[in-house]
C-alpha atoms as a PDB file:
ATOM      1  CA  UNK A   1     116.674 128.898 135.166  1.00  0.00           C
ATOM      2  CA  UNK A   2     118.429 128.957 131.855  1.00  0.00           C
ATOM      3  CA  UNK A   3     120.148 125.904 132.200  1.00  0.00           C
ATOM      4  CA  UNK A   4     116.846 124.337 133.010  1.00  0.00           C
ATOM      5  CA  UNK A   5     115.099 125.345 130.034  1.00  0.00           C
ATOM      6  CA  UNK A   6     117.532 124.435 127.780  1.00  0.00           C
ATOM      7  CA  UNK A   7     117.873 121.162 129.760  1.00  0.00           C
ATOM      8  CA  UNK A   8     114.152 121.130 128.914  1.00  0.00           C
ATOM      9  CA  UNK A   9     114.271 122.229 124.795  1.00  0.00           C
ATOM     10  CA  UNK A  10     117.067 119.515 124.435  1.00  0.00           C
ATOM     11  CA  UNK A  11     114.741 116.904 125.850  1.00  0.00           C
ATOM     12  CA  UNK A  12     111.834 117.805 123.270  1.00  0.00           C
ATOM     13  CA  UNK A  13     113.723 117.951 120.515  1.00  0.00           C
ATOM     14  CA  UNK A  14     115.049 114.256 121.238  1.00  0.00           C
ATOM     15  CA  UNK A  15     111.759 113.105 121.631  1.00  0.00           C
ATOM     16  CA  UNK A  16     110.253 114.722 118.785  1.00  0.00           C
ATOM     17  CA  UNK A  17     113.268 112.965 116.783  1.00  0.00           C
ATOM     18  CA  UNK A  18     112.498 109.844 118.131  1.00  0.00           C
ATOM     19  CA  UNK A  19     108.511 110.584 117.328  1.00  0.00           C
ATOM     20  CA  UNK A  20     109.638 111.004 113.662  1.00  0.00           C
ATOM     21  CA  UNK A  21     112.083 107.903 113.570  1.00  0.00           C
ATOM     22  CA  UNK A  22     109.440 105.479 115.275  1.00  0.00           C
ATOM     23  CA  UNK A  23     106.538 106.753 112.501  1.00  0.00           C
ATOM     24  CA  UNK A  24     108.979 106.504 109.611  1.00  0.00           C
ATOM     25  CA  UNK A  25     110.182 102.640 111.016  1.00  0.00           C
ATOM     26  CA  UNK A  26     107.183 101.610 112.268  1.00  0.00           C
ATOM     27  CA  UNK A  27     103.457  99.581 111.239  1.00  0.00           C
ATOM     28  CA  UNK A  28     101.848 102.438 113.407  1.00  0.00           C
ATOM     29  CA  UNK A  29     103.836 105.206 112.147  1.00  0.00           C
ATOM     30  CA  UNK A  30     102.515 104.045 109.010  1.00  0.00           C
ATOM     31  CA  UNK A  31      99.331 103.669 109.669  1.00  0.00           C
ATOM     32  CA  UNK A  32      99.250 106.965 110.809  1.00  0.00           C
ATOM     33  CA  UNK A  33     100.586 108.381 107.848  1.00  0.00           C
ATOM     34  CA  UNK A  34      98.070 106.546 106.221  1.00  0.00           C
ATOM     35  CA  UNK A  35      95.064 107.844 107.972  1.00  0.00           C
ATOM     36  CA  UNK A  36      95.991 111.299 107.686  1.00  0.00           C
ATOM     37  CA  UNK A  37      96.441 111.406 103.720  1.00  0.00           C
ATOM     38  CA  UNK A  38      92.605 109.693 103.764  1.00  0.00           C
ATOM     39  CA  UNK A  39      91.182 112.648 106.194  1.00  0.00           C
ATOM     40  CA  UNK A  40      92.975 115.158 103.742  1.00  0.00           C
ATOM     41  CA  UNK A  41      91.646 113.180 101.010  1.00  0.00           C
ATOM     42  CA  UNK A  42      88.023 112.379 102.052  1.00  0.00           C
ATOM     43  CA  UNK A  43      87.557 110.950  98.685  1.00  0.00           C
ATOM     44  CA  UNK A  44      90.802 108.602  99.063  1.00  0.00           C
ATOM     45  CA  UNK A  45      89.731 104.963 100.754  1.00  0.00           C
ATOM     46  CA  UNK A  46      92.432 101.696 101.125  1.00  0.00           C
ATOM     47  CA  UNK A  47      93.600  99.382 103.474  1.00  0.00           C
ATOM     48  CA  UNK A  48      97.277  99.844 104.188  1.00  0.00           C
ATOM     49  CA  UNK A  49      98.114  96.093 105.124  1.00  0.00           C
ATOM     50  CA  UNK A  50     101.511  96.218 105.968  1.00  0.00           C
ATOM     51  CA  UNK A  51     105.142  98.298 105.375  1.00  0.00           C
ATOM     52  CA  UNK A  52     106.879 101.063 106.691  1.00  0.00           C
ATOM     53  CA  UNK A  53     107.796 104.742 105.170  1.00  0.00           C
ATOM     54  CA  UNK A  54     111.671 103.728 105.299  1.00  0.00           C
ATOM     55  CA  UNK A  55     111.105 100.301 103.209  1.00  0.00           C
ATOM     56  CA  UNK A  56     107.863 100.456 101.005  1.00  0.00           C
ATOM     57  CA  UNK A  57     104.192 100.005 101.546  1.00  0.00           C
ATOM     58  CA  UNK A  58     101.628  97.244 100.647  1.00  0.00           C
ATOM     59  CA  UNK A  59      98.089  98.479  99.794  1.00  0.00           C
ATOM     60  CA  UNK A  60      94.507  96.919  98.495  1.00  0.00           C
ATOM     61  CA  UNK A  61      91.335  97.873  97.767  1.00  0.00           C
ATOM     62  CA  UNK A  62      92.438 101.557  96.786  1.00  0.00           C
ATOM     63  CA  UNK A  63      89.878 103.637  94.800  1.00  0.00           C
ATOM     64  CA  UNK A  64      89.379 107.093  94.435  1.00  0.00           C
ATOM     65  CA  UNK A  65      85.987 108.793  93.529  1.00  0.00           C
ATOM     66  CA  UNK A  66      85.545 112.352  92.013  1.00  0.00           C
ATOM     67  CA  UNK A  67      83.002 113.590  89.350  1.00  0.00           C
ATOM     68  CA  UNK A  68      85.898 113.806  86.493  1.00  0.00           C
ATOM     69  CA  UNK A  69      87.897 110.974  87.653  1.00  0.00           C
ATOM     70  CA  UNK A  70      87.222 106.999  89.157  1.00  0.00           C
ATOM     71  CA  UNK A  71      90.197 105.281  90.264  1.00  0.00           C
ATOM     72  CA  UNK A  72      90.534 101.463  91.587  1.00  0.00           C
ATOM     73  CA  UNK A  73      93.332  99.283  92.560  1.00  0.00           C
ATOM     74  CA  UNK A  74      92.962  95.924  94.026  1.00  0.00           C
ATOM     75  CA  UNK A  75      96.644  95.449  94.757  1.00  0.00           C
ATOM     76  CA  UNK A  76     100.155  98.085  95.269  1.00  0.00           C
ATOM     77  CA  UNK A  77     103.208  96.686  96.677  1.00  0.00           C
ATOM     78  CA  UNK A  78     105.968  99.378  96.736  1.00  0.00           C
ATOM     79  CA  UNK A  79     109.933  98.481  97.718  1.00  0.00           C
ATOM     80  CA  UNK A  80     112.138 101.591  98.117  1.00  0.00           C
ATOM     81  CA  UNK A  81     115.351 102.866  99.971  1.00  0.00           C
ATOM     82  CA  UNK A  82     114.973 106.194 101.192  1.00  0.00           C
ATOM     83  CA  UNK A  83     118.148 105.843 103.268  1.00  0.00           C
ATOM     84  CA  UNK A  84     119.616 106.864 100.277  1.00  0.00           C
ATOM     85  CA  UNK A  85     118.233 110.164  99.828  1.00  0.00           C
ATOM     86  CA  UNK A  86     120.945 111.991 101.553  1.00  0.00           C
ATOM     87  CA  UNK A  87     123.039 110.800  98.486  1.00  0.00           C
ATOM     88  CA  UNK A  88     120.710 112.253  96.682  1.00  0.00           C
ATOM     89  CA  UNK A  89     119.581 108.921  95.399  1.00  0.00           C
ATOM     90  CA  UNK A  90     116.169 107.438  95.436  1.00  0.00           C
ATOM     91  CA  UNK A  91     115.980 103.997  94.567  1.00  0.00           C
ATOM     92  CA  UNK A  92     112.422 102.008  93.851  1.00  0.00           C
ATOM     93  CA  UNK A  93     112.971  98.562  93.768  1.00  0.00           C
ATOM     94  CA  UNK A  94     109.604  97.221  93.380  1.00  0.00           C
ATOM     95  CA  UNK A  95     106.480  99.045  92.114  1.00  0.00           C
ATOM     96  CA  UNK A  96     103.915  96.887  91.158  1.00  0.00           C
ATOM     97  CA  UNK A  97      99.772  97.423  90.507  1.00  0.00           C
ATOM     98  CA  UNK A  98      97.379  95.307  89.977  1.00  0.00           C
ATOM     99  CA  UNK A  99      93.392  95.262  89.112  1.00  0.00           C
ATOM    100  CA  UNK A 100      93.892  98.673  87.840  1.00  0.00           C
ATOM    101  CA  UNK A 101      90.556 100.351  86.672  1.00  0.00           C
ATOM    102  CA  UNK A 102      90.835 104.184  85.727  1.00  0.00           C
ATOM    103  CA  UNK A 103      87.522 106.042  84.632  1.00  0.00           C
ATOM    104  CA  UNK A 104      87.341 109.388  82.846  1.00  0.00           C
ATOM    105  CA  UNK A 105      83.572 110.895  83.221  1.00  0.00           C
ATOM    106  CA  UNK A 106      84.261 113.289  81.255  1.00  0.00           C
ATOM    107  CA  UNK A 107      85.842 114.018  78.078  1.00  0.00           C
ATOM    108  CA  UNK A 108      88.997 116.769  78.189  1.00  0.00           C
ATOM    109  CA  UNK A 109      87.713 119.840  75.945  1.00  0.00           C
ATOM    110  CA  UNK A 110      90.293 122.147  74.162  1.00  0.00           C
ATOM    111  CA  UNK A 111      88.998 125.670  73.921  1.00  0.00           C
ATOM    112  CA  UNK A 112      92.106 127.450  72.736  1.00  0.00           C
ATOM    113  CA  UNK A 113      94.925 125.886  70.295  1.00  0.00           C
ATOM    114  CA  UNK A 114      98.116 124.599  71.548  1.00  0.00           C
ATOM    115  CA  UNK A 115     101.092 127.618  71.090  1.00  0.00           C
ATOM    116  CA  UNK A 116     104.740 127.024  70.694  1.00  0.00           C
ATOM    117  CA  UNK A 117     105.898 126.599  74.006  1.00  0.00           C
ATOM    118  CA  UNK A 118     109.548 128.304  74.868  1.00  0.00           C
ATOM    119  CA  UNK A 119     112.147 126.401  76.131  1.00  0.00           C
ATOM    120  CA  UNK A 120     112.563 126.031  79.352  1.00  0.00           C
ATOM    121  CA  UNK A 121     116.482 125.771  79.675  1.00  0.00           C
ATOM    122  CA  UNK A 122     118.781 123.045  80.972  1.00  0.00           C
ATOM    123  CA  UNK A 123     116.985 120.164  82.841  1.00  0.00           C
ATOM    124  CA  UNK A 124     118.212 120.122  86.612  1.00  0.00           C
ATOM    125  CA  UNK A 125     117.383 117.215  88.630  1.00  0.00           C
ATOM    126  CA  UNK A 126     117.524 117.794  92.174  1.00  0.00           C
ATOM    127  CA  UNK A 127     117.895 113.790  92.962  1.00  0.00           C
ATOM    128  CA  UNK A 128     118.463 110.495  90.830  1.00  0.00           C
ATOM    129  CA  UNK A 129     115.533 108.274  90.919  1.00  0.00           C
ATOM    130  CA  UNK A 130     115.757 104.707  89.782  1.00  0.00           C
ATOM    131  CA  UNK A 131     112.978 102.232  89.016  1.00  0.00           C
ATOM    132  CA  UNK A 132     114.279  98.917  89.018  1.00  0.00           C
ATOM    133  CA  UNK A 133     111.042  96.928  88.201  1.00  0.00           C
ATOM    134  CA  UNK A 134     107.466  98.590  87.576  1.00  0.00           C
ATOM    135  CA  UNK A 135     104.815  95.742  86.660  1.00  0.00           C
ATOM    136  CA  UNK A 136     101.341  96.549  85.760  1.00  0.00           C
ATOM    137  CA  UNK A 137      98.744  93.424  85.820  1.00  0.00           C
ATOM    138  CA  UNK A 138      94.671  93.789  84.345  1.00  0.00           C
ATOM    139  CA  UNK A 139      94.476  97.554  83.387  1.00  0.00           C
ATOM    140  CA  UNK A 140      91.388  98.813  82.358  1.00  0.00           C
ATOM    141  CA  UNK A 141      91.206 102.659  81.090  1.00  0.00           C
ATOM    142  CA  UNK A 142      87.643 103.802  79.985  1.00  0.00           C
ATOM    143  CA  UNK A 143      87.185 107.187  78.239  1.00  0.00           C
ATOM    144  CA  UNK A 144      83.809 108.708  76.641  1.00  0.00           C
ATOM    145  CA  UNK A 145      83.407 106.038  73.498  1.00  0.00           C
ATOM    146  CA  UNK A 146      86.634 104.055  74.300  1.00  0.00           C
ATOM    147  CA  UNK A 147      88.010 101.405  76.707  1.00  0.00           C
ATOM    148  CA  UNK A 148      91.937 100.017  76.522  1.00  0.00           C
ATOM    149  CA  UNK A 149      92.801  96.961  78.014  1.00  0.00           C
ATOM    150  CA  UNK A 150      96.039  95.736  78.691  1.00  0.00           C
ATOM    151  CA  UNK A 151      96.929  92.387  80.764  1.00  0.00           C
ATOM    152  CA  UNK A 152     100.350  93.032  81.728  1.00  0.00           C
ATOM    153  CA  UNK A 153     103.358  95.891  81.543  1.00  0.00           C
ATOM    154  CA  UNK A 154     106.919  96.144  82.886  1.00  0.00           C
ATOM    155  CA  UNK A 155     108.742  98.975  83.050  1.00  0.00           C
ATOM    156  CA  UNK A 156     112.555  99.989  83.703  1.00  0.00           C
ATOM    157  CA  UNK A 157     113.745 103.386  83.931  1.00  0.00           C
ATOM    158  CA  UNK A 158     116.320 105.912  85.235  1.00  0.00           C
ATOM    159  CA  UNK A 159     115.359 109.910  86.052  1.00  0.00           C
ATOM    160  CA  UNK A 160     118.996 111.884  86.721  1.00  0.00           C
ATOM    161  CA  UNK A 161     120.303 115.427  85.671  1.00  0.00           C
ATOM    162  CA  UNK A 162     120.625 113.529  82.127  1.00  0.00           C
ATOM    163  CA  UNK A 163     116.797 113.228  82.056  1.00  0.00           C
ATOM    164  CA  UNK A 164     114.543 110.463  81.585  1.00  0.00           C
ATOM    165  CA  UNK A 165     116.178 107.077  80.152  1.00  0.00           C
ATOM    166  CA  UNK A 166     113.530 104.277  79.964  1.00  0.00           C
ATOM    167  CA  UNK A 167     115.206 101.075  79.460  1.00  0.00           C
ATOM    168  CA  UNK A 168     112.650  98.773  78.718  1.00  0.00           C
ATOM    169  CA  UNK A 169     108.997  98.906  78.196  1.00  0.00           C
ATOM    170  CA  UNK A 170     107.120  95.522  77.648  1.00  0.00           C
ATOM    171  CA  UNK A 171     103.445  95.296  77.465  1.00  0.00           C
ATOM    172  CA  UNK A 172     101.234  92.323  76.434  1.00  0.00           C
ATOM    173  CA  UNK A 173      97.886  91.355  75.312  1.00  0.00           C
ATOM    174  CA  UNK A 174      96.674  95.446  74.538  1.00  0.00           C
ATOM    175  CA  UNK A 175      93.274  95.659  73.321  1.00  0.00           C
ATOM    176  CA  UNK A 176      91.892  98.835  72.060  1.00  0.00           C
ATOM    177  CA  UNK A 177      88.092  99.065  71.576  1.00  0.00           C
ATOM    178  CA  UNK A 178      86.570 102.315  70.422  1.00  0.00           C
ATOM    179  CA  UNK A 179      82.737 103.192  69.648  1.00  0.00           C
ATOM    180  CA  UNK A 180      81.682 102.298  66.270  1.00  0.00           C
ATOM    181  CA  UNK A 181      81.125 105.112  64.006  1.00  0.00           C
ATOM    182  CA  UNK A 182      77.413 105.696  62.690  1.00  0.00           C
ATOM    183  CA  UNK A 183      76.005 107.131  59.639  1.00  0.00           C
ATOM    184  CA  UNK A 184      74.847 109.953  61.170  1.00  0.00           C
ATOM    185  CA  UNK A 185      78.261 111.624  61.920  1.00  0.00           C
ATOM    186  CA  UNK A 186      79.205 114.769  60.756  1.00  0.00           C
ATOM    187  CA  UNK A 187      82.859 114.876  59.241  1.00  0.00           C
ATOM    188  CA  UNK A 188      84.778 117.687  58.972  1.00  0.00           C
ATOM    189  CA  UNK A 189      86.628 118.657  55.918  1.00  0.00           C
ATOM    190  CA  UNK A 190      89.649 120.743  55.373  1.00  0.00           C
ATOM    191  CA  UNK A 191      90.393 122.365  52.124  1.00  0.00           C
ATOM    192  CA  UNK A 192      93.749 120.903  50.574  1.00  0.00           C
ATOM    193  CA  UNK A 193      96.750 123.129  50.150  1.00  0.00           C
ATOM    194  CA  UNK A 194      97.998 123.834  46.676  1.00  0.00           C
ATOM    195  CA  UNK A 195     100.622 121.444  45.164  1.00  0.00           C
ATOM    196  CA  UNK A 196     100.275 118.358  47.673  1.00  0.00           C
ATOM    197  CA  UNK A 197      98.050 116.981  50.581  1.00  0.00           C
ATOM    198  CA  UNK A 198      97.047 118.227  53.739  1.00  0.00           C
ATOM    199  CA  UNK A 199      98.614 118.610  56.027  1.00  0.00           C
ATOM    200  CA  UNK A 200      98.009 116.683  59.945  1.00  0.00           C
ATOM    201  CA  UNK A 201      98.363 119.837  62.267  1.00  0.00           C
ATOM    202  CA  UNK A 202      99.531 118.540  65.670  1.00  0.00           C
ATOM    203  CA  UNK A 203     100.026 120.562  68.468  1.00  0.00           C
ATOM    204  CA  UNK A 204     103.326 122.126  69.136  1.00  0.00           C
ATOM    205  CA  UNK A 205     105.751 119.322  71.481  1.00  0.00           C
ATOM    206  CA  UNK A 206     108.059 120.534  73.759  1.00  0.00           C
ATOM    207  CA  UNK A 207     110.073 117.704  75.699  1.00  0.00           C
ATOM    208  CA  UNK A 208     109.886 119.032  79.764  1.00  0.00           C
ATOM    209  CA  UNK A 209     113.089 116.651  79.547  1.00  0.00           C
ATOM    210  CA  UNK A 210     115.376 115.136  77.357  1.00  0.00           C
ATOM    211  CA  UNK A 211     113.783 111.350  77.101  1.00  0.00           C
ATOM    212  CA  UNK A 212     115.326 108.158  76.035  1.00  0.00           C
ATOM    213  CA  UNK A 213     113.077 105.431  74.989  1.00  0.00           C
ATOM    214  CA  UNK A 214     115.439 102.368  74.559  1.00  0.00           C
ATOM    215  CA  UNK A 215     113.229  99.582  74.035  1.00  0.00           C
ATOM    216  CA  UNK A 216     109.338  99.304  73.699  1.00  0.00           C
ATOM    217  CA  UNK A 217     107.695  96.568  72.382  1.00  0.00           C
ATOM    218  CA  UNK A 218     103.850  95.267  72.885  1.00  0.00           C
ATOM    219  CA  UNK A 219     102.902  91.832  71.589  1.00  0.00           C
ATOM    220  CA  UNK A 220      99.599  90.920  70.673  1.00  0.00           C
ATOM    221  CA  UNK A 221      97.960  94.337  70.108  1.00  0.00           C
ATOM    222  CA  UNK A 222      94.232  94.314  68.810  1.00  0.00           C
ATOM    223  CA  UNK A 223      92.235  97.096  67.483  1.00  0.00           C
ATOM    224  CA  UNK A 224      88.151  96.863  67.732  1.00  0.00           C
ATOM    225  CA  UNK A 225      85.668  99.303  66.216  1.00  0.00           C
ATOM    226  CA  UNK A 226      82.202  97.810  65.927  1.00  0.00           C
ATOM    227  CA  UNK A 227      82.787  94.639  64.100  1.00  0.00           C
ATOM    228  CA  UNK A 228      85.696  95.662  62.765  1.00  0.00           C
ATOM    229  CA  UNK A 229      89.233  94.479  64.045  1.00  0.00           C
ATOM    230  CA  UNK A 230      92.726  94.871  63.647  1.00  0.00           C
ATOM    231  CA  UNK A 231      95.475  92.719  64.745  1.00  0.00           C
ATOM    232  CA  UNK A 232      99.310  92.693  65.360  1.00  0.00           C
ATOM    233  CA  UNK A 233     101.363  90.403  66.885  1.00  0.00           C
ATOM    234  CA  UNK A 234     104.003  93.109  67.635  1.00  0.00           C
ATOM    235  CA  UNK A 235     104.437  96.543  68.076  1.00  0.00           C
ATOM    236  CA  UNK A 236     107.880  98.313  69.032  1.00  0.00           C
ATOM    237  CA  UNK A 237     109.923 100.636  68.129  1.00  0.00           C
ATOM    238  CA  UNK A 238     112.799 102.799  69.940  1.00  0.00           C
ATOM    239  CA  UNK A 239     113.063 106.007  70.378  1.00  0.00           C
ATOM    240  CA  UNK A 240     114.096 109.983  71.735  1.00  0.00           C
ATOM    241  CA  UNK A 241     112.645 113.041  72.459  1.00  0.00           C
ATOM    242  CA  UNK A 242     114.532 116.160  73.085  1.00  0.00           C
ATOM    243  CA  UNK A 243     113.323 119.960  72.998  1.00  0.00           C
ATOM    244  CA  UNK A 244     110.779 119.595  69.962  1.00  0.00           C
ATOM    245  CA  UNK A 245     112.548 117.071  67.754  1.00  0.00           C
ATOM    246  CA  UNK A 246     111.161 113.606  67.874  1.00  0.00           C
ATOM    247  CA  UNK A 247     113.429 110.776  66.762  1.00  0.00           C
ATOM    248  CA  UNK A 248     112.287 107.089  65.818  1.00  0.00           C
ATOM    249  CA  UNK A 249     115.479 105.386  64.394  1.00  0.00           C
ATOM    250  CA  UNK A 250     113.828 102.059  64.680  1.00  0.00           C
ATOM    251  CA  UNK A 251     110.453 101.037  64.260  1.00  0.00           C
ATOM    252  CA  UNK A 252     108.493  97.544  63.827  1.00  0.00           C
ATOM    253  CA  UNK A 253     105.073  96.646  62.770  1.00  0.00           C
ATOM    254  CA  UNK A 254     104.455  92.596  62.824  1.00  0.00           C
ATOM    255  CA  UNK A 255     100.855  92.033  61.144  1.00  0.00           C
ATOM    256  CA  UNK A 256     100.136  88.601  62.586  1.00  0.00           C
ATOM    257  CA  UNK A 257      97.294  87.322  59.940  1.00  0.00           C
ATOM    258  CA  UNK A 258      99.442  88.517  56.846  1.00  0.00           C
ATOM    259  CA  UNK A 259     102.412  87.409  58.201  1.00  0.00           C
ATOM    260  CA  UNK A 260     103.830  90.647  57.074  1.00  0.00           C
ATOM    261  CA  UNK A 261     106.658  92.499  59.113  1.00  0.00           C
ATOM    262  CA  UNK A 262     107.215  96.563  58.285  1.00  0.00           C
ATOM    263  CA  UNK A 263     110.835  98.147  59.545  1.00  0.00           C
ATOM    264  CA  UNK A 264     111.504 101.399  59.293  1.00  0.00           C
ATOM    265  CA  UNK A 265     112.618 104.779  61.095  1.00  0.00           C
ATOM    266  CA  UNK A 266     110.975 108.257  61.574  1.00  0.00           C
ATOM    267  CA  UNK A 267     111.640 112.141  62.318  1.00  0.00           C
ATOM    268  CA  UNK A 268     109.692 114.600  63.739  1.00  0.00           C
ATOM    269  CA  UNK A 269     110.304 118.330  63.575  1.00  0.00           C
ATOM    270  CA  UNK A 270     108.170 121.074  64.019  1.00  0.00           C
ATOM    271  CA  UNK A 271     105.152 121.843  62.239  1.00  0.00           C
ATOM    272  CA  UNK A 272     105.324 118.058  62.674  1.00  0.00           C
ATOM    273  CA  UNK A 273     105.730 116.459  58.959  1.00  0.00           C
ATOM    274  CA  UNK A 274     106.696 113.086  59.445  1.00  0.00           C
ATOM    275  CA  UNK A 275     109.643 111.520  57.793  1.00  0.00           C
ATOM    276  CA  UNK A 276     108.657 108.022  57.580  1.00  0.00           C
ATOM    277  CA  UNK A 277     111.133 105.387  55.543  1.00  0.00           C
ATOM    278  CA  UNK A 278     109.494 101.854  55.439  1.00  0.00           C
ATOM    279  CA  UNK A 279     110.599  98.357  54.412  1.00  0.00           C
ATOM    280  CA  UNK A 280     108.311  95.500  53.904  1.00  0.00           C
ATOM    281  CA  UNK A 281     109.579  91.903  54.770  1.00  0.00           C
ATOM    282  CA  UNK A 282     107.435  88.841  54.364  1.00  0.00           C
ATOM    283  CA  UNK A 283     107.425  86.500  57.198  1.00  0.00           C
ATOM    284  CA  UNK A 284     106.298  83.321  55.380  1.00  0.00           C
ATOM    285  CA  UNK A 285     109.359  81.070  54.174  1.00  0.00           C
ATOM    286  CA  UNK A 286     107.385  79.856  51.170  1.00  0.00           C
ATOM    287  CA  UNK A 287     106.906  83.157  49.957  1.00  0.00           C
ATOM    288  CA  UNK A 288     110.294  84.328  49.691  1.00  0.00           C
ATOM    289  CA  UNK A 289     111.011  86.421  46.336  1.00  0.00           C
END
């Protein structure tokens, strides 16, 4: 009797391993998968079109629909290798979205001020995740008064026990338009401290991780408020963030219609006065001097 019922365990756990290897391989364990996130998620709705959980998914016509939050996505294609995992590796070949359109319905209110967060120790990273290439085609993000548009953005980063190192980020074409301000609008007004200016009070910024921005650079970056626009050709700057110290050791501004290119470096340490040093380089050869 004992030796049958073990007979019998043996047999279920073999087919409940083969249950989880045929949904993690295959289009219907997939779909599957798929189904049950949208029942858990009533507000969730997609067409999974192809994939499998082992190799990466390809998604359309994603949106999600809540009274704070509106989220569609015409297009995700996601490459990974979870065969790695055991390594405790995670690698993400491809990520890439497309026709993404994020809504905020409301705007985020801040009752109580930011305090001084403590630290929270050494950063341990269970697993080390690498995103080879993350691509980002026609975003749209509208907030109460404001809308940012930005046609394209790659993205290359590594997340270890070291923390966050992003290699490369590469936007293009970012448009910022934000409501134009009318007559009517109340300004507030802070008294001035004595022997210099006022001071910008930002809320206290703890890094969750160290984080190494090696490269980010946006061309063609346009400001709009009312009828009143500013352009640059390009934006970058590089960059590191660890505990509550902010570093900026390089830094470009490239004013397109003045032809007028500003280098420079910053520091940020709590309260948060910036140390800004800028150089000014003129970008027409005719003006040299």
């Amino acid at each position: 009797m004992i030796r049958w019922l073990c007979k019998g365990v043996a047999v279920l756990l073999g087919l409940m391993v083969i249950g989880v290897f045929l949904m993690l391989v295959t289009a219907t364990g997939s779909q599957l998968i798929w189904k049950t996130a949208r029942w858990a998620l009533p507000e969730l709705k997609g067409e999974l079109v192809q994939g499998s959980v082992i190799s990466g998914w390809q998604l359309r016509d994603l949106s999600f629909d809540s009274p704070k939050v509106q989220l569609n996505l015409g297009k995700v294609q996601l490459e990974w290798q979870l065969s790695r995992l055991f390594e405790g590796k995670l690698t993400i070949h491809k990520l890439a979205l497309q026709g993404l359109n994020l809504e905020l319905k409301t705007a985020q209110k801040q009752d109580k001020p930011v305090q001084q967060s403590e630290s929270s120790g050494s950063f341990s990273m269970p697993i080390e995740v690498e995103l080879q290439r993350f691509s980002l085609k026609n975003a749209a993000l509208k907030l109460p008064g404001q809308q940012v548009n930005l046609d394209h953005l790659s993205i290359q980063a590594r997340l270890d026990r070291q923390g966050l190192r992003i290699i490369s980020l590469m936007g293009q074409d970012l448009k910022i338009h934000l409501a134009a301000a009318t007559g009517g609008d109340s300004v507030e007004t802070y008294p001035r401290p004595e022997g210099g200016l006022s001071r910008l009070q930002l809320p206290w910024l703890q890094a969750p991780l160290p984080i190494e921005l090696e490269r980010l650079q946006l061309d063609r970056v346009s400001l709009w408020q009312g009828a009143q626009q500013q352009f640059w050709q390009q934006v970058g700057l590089v960059a590191s963030w660890r505990g509550s110290e902010i570093s900026v050791p390089q830094l470009w501004v490239w004013h397109g219609a003045q032809k007028l290119r500003l280098e420079g470096r910053a520091l940020l340490l709590p309260p948060y006065m910036v140390n800004l040093k800028l150089t000014a380089r003129n970008m027409l050869p005719d003006l040299q001097g």
